[in-house]
N, C-alpha and C. Protein backbone atom coordinates (compact mmCIF):
# COMPACT_ATOMS: atom_id res chain seq x y z
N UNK A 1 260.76 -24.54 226.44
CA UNK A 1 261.68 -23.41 226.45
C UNK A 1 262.92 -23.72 227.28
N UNK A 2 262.62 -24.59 228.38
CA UNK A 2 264.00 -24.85 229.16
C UNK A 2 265.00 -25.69 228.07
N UNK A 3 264.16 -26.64 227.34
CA UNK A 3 264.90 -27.08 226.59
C UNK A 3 266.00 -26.26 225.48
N UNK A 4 265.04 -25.27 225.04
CA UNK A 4 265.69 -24.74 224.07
C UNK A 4 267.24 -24.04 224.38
N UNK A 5 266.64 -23.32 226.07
CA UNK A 5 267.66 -22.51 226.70
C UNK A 5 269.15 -22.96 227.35
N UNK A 6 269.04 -24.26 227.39
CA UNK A 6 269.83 -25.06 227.74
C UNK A 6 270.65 -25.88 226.60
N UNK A 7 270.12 -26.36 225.75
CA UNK A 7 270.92 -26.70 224.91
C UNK A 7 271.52 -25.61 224.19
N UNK A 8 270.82 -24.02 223.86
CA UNK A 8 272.20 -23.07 223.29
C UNK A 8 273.30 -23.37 224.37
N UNK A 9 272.35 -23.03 225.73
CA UNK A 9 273.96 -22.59 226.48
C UNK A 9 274.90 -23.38 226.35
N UNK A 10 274.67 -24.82 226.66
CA UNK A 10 276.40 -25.86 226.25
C UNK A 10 276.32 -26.02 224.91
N UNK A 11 275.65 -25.77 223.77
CA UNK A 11 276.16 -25.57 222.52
C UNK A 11 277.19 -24.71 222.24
N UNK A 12 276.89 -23.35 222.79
CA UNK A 12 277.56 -22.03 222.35
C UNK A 12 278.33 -21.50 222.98
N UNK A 13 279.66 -22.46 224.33
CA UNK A 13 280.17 -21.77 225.38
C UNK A 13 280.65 -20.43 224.58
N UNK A 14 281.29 -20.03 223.65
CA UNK A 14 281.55 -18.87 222.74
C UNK A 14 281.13 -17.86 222.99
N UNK A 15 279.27 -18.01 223.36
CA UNK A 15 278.56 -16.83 223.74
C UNK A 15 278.08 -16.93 224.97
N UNK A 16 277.75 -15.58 225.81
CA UNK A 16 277.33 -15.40 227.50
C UNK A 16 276.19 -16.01 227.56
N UNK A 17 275.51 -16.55 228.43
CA UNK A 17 274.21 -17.77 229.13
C UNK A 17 273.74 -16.34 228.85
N UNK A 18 273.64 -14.77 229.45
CA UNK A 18 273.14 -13.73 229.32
C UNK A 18 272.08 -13.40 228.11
N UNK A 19 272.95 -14.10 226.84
CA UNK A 19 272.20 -13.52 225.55
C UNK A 19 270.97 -14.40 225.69
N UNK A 20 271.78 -15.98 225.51
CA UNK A 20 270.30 -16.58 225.37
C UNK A 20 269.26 -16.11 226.88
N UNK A 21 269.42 -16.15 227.62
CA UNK A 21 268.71 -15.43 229.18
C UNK A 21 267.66 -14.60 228.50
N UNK A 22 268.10 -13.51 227.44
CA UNK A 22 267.78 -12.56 227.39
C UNK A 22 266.95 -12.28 226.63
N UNK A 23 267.16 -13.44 225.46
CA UNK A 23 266.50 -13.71 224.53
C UNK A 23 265.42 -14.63 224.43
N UNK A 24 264.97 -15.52 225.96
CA UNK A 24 264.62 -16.21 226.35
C UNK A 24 262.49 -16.14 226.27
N UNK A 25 262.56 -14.72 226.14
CA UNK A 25 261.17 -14.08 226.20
C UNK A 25 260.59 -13.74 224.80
N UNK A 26 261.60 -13.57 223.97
CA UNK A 26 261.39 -13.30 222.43
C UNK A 26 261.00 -14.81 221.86
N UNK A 27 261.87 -15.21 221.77
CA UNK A 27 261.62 -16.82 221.19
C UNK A 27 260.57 -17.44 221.41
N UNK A 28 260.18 -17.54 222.82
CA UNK A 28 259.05 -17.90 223.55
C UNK A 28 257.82 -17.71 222.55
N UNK A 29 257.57 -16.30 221.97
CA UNK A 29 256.47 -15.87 221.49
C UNK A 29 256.57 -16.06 220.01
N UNK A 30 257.90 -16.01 219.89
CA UNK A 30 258.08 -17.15 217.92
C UNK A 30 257.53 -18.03 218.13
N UNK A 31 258.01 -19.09 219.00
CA UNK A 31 257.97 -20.51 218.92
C UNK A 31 256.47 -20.63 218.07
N UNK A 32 255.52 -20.66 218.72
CA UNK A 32 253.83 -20.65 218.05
C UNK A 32 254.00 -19.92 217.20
N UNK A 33 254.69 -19.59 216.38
CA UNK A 33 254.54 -19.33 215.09
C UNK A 33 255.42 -19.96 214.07
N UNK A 34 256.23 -20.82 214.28
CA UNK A 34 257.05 -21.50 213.61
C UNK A 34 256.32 -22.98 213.58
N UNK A 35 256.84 -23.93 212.58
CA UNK A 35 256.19 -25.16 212.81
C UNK A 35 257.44 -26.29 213.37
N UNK A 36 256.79 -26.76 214.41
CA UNK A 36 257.71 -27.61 215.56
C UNK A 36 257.61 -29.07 215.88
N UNK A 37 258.64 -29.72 215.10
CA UNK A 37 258.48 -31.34 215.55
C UNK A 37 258.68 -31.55 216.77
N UNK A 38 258.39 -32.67 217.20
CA UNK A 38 259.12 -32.69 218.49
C UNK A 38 258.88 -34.03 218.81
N UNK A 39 260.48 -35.30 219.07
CA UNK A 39 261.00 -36.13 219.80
C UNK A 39 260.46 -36.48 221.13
N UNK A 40 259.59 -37.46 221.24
CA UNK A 40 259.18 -38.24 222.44
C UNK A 40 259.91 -39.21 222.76
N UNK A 41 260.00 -39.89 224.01
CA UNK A 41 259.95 -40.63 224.76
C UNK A 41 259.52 -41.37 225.70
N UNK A 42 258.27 -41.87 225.91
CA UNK A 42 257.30 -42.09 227.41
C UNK A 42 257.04 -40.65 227.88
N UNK A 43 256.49 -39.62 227.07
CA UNK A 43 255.82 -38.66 227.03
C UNK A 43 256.80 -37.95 227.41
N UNK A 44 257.72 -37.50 227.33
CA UNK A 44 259.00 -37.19 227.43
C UNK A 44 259.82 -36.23 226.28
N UNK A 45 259.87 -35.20 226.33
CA UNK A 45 260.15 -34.64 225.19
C UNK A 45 261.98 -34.15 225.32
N UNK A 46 262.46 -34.76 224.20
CA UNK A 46 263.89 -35.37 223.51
C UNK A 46 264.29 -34.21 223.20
N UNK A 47 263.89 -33.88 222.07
CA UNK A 47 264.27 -33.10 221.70
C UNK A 47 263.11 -32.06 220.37
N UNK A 48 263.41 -31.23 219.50
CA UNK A 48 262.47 -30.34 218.64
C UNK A 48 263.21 -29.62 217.68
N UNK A 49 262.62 -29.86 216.62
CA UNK A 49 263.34 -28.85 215.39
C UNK A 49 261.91 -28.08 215.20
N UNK A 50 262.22 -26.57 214.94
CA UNK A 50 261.39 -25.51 214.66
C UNK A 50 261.67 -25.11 213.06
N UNK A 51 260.66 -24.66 212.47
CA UNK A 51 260.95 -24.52 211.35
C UNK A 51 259.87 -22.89 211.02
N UNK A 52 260.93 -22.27 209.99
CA UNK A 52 260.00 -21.47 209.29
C UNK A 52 259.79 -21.57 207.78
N UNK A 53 258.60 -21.60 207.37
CA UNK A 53 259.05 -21.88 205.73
C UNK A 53 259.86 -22.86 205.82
N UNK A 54 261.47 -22.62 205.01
CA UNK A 54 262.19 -24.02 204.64
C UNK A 54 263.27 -23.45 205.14
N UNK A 55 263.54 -22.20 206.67
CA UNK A 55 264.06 -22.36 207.18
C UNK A 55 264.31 -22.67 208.86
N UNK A 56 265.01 -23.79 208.83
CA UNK A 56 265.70 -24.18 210.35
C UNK A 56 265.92 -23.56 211.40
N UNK A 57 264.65 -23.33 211.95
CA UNK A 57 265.21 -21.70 213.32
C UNK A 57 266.55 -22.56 213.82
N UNK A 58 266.33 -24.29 214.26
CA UNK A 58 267.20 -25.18 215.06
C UNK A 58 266.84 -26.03 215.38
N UNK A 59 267.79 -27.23 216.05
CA UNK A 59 267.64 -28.53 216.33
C UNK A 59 268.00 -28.49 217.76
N UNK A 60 267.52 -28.72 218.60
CA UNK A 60 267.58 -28.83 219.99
C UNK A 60 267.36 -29.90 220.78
N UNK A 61 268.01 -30.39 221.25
CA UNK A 61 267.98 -31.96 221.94
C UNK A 61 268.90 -32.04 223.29
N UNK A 62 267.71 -32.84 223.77
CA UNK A 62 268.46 -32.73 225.38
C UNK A 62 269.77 -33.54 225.37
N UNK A 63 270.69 -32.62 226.75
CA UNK A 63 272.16 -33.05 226.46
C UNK A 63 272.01 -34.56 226.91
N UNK A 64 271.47 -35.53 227.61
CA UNK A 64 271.73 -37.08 227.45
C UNK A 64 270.86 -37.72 226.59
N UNK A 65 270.58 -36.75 225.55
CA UNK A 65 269.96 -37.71 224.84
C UNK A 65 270.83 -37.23 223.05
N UNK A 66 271.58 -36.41 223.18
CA UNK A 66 272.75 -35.93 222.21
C UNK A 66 273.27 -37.62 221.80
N UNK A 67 273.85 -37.19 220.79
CA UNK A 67 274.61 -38.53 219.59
C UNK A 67 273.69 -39.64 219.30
N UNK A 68 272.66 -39.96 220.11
CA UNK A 68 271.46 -40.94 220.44
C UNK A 68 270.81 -41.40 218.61
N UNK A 69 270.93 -40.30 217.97
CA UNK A 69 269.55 -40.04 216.33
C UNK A 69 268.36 -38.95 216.44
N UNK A 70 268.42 -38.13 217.88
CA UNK A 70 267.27 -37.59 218.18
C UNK A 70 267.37 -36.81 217.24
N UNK A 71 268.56 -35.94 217.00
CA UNK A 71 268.56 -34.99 215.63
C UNK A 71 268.55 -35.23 214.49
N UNK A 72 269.29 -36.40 214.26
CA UNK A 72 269.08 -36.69 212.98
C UNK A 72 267.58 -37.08 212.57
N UNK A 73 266.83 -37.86 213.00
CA UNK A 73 265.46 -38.19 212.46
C UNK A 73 264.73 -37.53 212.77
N UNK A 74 264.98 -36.14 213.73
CA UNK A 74 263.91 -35.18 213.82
C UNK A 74 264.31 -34.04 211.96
N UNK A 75 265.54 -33.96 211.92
CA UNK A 75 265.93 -33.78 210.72
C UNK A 75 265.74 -34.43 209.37
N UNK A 76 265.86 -35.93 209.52
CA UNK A 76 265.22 -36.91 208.02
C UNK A 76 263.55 -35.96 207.98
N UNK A 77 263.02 -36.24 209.46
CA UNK A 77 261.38 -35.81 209.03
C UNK A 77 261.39 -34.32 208.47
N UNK A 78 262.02 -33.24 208.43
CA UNK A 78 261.64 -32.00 207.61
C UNK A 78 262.30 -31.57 206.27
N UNK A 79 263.07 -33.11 206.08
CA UNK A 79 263.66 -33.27 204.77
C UNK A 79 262.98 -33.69 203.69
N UNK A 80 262.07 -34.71 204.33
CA UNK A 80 260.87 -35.64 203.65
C UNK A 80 260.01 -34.43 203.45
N UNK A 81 259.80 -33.27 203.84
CA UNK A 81 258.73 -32.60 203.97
C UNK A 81 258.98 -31.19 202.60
N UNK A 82 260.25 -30.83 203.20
CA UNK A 82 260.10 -29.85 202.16
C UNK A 82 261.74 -30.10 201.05
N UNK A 83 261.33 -29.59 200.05
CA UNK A 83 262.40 -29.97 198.62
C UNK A 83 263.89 -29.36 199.07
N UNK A 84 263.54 -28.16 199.87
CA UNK A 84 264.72 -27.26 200.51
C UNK A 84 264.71 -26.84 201.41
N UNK A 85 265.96 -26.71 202.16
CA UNK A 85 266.05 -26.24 203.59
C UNK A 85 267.22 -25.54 203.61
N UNK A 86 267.26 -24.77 204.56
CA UNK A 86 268.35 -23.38 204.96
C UNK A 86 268.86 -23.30 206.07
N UNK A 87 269.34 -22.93 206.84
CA UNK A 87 269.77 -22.35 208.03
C UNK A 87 271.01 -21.43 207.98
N UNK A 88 271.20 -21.06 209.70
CA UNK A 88 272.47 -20.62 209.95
C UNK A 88 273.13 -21.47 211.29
N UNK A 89 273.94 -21.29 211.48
CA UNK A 89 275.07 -22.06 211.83
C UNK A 89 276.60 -21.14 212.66
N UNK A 90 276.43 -20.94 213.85
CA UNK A 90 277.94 -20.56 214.23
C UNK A 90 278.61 -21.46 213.76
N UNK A 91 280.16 -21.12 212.78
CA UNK A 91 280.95 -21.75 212.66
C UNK A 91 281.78 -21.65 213.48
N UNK A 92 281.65 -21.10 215.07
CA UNK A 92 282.23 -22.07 216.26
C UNK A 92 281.98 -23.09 217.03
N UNK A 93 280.53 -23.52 216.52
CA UNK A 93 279.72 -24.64 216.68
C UNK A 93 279.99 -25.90 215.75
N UNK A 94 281.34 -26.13 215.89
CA UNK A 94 281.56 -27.11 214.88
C UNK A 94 280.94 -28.62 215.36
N UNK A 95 280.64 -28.89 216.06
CA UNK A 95 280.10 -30.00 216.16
C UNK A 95 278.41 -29.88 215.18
N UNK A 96 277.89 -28.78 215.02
CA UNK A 96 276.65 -28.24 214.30
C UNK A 96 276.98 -28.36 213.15
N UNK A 97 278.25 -27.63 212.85
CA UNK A 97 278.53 -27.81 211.33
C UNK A 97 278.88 -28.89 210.49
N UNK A 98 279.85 -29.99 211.55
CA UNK A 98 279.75 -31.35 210.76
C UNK A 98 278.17 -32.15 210.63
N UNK A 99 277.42 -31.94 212.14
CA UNK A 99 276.34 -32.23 211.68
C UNK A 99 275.79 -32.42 210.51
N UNK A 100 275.81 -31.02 210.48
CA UNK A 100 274.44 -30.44 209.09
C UNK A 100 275.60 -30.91 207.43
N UNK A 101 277.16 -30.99 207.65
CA UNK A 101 277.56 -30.98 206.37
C UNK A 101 277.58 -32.66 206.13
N UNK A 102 277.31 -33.62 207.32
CA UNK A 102 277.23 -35.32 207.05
C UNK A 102 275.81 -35.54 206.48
N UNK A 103 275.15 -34.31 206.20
CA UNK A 103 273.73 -34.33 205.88
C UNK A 103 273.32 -33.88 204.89
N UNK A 104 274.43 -33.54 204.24
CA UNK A 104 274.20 -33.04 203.06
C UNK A 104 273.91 -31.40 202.49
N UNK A 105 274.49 -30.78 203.68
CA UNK A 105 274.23 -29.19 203.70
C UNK A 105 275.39 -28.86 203.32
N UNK A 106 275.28 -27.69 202.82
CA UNK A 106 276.39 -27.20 202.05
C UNK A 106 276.75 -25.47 202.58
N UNK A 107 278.25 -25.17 203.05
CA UNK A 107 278.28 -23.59 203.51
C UNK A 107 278.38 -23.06 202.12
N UNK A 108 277.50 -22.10 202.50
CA UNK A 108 277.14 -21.10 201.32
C UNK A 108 277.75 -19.81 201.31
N UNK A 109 277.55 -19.63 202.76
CA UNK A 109 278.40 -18.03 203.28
C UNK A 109 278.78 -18.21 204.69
N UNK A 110 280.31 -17.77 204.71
CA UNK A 110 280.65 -17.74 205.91
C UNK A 110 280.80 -15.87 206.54
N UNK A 111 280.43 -15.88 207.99
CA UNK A 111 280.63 -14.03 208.39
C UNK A 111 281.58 -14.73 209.46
């Protein structure tokens, strides 16, 4: 969970540390219900993509271990897995959005 809480916050300067803070107790009790890869290192955990069905709650990876592949091959693995995948995406998170569009994702709807 620290992981998770920390990578929104310098993902999303856009939004207050407050929301995710706040939201910090909800997620918690998703998490075990979503299905969750998760990036080792010498027992060391990198980073985690959560999934529901064939959609992407998110990709979360610790900040020195960012640009590294942790996302991307935690991403190849739930590509291999299911035929389709979804998410959402702040499009003030553009570093998220080139991500996911060098990957072959496509914006469908922008709010």
């Amino acid at each position: 969970m620290d992981l998770w809480l920390h990578a929104n916050i310098e993902s999303h300067s856009f939004i207050e540390a407050d929301y995710w803070k706040k939201n910090y107790d909800t997620v918690r009790k998703l998490i075990p219900e979503a299905e969750v890869f998760v990036a080792e290192e010498n027992e060391e955990i990198q980073g985690f993509i959560g999934l529901t069905d064939t959609y992407i709650a998110g990709i979360f990876v610790k900040a020195t271990e960012q640009s590294k592949g942790v996302g991307t091959e935690l991403l190849r693995t739930v590509m291999k897995l299911k035929d389709q995948l979804n998410l959402n995406v702040y499009k003030k998170n553009m570093r998220a959005v080139v991500f996911y569009q060098h990957r072959g994702f496509k914006i469908v709807n922008q709010k």
